[in-house]
PDB file of N, CA and C in Angstrom:
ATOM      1  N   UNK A   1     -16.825   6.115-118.889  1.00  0.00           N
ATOM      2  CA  UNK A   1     -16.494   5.857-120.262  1.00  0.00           C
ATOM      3  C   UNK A   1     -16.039   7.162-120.917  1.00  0.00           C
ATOM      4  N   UNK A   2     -15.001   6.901-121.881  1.00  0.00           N
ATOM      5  CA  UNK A   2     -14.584   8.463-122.729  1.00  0.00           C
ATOM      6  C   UNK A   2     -15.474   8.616-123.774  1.00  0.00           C
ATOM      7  N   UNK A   3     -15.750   9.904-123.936  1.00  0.00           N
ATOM      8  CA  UNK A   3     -17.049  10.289-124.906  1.00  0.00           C
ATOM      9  C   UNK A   3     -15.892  10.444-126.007  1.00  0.00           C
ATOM     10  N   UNK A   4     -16.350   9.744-127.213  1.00  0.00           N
ATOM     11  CA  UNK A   4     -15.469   9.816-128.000  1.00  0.00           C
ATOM     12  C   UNK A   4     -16.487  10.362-129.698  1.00  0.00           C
ATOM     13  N   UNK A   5     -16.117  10.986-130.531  1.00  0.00           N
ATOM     14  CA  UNK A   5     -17.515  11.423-131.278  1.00  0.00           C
ATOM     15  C   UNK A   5     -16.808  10.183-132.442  1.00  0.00           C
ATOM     16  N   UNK A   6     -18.011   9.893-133.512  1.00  0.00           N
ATOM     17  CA  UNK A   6     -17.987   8.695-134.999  1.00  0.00           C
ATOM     18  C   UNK A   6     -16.510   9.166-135.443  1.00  0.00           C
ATOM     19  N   UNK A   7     -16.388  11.063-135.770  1.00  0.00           N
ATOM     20  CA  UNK A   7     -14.868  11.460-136.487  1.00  0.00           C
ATOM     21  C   UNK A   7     -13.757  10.878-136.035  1.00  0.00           C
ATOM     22  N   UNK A   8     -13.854  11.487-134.419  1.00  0.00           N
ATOM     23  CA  UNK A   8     -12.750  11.125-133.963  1.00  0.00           C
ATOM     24  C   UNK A   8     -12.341   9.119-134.110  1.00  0.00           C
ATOM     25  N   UNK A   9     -13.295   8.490-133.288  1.00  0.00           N
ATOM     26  CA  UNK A   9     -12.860   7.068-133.693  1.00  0.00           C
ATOM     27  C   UNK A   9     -12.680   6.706-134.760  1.00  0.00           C
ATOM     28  N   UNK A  10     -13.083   7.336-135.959  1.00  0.00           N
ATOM     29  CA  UNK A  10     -12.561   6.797-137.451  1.00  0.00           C
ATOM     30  C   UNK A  10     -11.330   7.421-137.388  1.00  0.00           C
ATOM     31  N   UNK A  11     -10.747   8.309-137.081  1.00  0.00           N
ATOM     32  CA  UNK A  11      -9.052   9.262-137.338  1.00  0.00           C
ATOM     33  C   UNK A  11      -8.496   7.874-136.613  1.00  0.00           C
ATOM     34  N   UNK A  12      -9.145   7.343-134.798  1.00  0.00           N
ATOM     35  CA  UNK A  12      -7.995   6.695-134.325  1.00  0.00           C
ATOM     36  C   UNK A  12      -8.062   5.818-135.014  1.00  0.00           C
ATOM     37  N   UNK A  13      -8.751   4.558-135.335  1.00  0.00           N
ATOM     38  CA  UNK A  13      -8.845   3.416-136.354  1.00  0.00           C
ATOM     39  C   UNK A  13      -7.594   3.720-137.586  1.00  0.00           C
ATOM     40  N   UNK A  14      -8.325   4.223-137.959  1.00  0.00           N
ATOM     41  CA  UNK A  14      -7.293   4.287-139.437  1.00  0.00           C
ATOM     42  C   UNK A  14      -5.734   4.912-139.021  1.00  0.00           C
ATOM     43  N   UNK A  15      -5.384   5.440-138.000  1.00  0.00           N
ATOM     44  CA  UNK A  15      -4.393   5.980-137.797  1.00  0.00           C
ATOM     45  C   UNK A  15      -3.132   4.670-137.383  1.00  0.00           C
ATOM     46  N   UNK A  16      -4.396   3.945-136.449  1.00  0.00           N
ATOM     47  CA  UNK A  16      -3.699   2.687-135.356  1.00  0.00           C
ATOM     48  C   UNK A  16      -3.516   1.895-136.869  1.00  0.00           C
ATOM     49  N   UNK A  17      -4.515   1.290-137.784  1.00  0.00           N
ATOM     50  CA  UNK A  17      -4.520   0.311-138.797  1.00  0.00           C
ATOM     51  C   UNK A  17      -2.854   1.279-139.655  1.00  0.00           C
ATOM     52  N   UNK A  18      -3.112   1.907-140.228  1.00  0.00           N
ATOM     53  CA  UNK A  18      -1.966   2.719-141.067  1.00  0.00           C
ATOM     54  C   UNK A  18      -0.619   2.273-140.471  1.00  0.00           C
ATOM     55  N   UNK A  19      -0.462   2.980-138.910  1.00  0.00           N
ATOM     56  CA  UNK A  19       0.588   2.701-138.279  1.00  0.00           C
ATOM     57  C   UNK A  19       1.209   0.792-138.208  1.00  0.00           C
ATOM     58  N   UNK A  20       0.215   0.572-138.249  1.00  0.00           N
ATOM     59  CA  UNK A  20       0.438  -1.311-137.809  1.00  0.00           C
ATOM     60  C   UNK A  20       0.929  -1.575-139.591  1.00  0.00           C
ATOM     61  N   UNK A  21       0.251  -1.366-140.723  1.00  0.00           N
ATOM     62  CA  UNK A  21       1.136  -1.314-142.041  1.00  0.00           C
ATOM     63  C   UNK A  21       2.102  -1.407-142.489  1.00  0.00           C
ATOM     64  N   UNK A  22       2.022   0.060-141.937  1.00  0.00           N
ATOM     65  CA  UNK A  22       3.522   0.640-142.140  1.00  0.00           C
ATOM     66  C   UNK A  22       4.902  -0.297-141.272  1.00  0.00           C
ATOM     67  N   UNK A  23       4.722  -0.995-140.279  1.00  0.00           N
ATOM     68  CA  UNK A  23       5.317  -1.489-139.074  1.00  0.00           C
ATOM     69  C   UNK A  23       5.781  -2.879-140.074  1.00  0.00           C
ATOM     70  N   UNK A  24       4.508  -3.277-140.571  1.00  0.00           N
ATOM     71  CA  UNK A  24       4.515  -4.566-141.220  1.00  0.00           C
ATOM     72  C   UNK A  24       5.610  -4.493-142.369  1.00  0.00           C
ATOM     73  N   UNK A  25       5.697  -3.324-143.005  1.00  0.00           N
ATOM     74  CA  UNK A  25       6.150  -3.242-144.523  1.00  0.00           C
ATOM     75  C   UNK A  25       7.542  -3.016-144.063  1.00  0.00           C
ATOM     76  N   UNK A  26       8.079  -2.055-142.618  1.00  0.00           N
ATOM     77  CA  UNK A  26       9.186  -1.999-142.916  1.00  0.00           C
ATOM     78  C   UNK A  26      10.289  -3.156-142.523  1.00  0.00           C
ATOM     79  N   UNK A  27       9.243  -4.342-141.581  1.00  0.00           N
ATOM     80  CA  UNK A  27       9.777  -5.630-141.183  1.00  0.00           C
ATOM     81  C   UNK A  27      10.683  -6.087-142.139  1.00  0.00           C
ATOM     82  N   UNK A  28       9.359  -6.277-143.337  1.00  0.00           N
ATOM     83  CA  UNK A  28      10.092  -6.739-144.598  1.00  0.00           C
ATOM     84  C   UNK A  28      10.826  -6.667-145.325  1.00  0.00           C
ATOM     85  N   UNK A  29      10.469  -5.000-145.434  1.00  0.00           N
ATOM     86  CA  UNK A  29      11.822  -4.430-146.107  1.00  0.00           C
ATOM     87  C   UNK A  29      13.476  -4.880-145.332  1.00  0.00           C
ATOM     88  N   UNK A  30      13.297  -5.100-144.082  1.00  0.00           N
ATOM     89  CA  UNK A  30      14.465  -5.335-143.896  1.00  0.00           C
ATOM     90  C   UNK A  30      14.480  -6.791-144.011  1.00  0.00           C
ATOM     91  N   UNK A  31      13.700  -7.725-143.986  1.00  0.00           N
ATOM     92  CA  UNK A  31      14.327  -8.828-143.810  1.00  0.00           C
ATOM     93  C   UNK A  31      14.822  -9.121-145.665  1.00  0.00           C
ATOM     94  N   UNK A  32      13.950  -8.691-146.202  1.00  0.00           N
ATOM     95  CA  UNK A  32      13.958  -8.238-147.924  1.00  0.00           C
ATOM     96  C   UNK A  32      15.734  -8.227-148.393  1.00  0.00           C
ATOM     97  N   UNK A  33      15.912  -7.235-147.719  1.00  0.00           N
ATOM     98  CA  UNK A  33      17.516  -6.670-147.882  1.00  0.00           C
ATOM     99  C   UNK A  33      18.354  -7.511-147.156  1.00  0.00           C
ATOM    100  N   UNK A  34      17.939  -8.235-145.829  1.00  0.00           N
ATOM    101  CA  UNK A  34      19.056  -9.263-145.398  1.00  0.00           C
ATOM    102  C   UNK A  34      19.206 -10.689-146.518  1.00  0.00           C
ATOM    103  N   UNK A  35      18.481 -11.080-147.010  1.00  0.00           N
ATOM    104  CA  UNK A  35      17.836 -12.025-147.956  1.00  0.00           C
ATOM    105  C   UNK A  35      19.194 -11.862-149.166  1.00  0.00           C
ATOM    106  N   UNK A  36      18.970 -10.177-149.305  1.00  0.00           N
ATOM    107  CA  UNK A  36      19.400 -10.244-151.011  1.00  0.00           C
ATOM    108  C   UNK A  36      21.437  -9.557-150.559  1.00  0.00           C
ATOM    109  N   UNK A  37      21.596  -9.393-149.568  1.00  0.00           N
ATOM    110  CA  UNK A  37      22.988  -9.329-149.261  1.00  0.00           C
ATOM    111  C   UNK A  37      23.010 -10.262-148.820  1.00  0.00           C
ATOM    112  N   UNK A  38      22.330 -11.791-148.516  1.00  0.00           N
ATOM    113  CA  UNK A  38      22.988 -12.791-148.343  1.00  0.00           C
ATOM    114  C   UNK A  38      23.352 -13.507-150.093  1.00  0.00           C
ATOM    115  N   UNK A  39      22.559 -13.262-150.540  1.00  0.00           N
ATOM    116  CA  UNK A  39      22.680 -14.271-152.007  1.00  0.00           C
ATOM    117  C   UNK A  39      23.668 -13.160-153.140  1.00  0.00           C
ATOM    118  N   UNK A  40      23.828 -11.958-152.503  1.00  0.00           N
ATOM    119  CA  UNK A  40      24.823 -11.069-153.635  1.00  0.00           C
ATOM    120  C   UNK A  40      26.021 -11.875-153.072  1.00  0.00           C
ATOM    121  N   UNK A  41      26.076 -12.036-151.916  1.00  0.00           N
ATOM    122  CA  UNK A  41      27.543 -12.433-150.972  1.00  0.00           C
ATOM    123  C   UNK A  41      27.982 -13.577-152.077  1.00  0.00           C
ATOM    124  N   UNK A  42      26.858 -14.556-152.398  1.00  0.00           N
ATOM    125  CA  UNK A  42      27.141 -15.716-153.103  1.00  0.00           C
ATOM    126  C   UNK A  42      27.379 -15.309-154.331  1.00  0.00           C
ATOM    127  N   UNK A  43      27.152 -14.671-154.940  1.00  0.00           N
ATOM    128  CA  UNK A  43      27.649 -14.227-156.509  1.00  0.00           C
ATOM    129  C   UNK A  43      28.771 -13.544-156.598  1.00  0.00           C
ATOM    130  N   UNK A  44      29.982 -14.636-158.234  1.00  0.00           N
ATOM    131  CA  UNK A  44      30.909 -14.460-158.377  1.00  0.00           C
ATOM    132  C   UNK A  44      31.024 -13.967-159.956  1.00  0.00           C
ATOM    133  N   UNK A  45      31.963 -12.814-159.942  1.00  0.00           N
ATOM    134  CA  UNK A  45      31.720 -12.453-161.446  1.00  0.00           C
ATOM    135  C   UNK A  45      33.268 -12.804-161.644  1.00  0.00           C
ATOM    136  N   UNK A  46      34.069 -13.447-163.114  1.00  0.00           N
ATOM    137  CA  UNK A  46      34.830 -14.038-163.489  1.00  0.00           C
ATOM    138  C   UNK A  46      35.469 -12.825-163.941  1.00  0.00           C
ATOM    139  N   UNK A  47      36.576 -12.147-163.756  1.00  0.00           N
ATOM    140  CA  UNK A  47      36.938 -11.302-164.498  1.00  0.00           C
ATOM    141  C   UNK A  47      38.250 -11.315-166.098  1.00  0.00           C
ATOM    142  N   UNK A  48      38.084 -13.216-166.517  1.00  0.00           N
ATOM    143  CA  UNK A  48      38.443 -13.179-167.456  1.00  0.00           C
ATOM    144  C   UNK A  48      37.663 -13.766-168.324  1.00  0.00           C
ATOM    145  N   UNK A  49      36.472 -14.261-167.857  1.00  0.00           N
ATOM    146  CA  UNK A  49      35.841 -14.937-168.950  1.00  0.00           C
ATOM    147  C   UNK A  49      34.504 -14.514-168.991  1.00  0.00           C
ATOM    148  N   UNK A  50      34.350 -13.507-168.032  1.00  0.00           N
ATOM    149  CA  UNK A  50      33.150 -12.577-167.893  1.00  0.00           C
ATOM    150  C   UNK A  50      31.954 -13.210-167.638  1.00  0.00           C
ATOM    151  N   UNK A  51      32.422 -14.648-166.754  1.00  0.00           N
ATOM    152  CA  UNK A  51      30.968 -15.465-166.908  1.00  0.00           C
ATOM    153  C   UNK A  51      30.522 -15.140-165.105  1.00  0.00           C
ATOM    154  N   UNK A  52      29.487 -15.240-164.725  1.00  0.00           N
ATOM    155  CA  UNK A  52      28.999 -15.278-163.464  1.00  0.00           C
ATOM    156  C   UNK A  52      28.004 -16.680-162.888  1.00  0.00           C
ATOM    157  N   UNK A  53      29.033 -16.984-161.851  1.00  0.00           N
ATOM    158  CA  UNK A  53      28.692 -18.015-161.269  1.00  0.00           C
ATOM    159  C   UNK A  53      28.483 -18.028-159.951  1.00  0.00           C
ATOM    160  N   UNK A  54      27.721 -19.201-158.786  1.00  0.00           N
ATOM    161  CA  UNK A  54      27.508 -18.802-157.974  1.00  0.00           C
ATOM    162  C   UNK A  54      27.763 -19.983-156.567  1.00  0.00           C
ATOM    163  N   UNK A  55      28.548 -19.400-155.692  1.00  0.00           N
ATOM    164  CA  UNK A  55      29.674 -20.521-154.836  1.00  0.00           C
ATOM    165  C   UNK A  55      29.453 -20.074-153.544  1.00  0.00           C
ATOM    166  N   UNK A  56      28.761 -20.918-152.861  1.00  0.00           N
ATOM    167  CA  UNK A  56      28.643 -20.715-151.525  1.00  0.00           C
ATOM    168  C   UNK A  56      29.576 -21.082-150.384  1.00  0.00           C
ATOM    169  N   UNK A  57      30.833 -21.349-150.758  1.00  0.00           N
ATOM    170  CA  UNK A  57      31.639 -21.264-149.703  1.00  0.00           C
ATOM    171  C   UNK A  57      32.084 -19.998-148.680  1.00  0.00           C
ATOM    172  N   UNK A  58      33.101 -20.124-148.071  1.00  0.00           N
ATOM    173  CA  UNK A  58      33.523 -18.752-147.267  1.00  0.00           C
ATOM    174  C   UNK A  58      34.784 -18.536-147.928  1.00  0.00           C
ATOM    175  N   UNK A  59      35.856 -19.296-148.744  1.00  0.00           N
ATOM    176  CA  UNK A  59      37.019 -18.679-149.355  1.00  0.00           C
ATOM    177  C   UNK A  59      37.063 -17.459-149.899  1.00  0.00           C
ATOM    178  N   UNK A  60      37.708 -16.974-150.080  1.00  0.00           N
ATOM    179  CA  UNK A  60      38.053 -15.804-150.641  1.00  0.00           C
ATOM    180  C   UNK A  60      38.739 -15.638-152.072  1.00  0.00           C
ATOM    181  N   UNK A  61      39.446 -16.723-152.143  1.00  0.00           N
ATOM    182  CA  UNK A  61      39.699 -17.021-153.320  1.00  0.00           C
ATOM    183  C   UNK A  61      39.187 -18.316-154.207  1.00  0.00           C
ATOM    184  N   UNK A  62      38.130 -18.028-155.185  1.00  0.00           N
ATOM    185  CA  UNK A  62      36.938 -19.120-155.957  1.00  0.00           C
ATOM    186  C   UNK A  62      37.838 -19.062-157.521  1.00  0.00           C
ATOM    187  N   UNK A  63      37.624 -20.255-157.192  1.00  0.00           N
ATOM    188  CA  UNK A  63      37.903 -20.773-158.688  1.00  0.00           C
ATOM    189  C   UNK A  63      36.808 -20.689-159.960  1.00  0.00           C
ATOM    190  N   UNK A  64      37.087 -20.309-161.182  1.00  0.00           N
ATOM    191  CA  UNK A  64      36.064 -19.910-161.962  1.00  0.00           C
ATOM    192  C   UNK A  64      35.830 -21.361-162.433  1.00  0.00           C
ATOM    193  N   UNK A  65      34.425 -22.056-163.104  1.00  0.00           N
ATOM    194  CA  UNK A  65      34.216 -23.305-163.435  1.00  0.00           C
ATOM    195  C   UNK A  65      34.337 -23.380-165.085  1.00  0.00           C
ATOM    196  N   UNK A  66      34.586 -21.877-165.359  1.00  0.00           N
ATOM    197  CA  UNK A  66      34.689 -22.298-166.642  1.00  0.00           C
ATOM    198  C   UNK A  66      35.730 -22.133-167.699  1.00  0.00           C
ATOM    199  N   UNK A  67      36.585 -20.663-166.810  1.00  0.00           N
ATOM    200  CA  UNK A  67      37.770 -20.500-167.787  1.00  0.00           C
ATOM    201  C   UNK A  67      39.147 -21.225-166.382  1.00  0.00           C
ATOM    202  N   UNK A  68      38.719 -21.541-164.756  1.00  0.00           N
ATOM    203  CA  UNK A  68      39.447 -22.425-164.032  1.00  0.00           C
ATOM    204  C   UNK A  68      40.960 -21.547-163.457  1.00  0.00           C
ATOM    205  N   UNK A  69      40.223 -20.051-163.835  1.00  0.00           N
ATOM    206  CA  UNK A  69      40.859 -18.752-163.241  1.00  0.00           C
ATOM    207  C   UNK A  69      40.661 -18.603-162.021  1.00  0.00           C
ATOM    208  N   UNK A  70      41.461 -18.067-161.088  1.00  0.00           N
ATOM    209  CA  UNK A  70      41.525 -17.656-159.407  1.00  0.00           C
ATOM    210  C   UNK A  70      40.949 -16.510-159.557  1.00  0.00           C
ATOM    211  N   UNK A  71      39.458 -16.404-158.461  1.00  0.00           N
ATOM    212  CA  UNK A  71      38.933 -15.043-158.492  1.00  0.00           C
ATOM    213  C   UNK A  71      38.628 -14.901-157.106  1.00  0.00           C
ATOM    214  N   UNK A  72      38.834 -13.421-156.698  1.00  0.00           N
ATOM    215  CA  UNK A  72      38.560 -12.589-155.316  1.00  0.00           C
ATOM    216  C   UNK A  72      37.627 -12.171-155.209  1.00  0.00           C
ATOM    217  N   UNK A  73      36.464 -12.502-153.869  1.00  0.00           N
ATOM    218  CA  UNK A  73      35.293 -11.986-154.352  1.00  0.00           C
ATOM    219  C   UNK A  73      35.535 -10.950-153.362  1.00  0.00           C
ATOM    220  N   UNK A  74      34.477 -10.145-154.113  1.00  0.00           N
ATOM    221  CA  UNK A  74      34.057  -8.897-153.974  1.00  0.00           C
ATOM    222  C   UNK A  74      33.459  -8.787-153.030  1.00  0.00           C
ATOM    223  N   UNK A  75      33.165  -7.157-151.693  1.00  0.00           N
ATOM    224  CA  UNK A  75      32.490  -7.296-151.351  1.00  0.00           C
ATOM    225  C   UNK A  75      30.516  -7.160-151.357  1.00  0.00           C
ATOM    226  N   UNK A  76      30.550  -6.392-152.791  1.00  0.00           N
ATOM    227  CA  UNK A  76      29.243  -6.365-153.315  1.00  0.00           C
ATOM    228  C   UNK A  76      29.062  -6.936-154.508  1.00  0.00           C
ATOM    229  N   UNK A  77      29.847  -8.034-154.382  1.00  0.00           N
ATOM    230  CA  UNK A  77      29.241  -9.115-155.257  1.00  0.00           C
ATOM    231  C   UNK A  77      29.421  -9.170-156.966  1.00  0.00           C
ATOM    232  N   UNK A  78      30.206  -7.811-157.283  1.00  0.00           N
ATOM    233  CA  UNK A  78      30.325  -8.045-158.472  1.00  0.00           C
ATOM    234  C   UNK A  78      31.194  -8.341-159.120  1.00  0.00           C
TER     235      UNK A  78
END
């Protein structure tokens, strides 16, 4: 068996727990950010009637619903 002293197994514990955290948080963070560049993708800002609406097709060119203007979306959404 490894002689291990109370210090040392509390450093590895909390080191292994910390590390597994941190692992967890940055999962999220990315799935976080795939999430919100999927739904910016969907947002259309009108650039004559300044209204923002939101169209889940793949065109490139969206029709505005309210002033019925041709708009290009963007690639960050605004």
């Amino acid at each position: 068996m490894i002689p291990i002293t109370l210090s040392w197994f509390v450093c590895v514990y909390l080191a292994l727990f910390l590390a597994g955290v941190l692992i967890l948080w940055i999962g999220y963070e990315i799935i976080r950010k795939r999430h919100a560049n999927i739904i910016s993708r969907n947002r259309v800002f009108c650039r004559i009637c300044s209204s923002r609406y939101t169209d889940g097709s793949t065109a490139d060119l969206l029709r505005c619903p309210v002033c019925d203007s041709l708009n290009e979306r963007s690639a960050s959404g605004r």
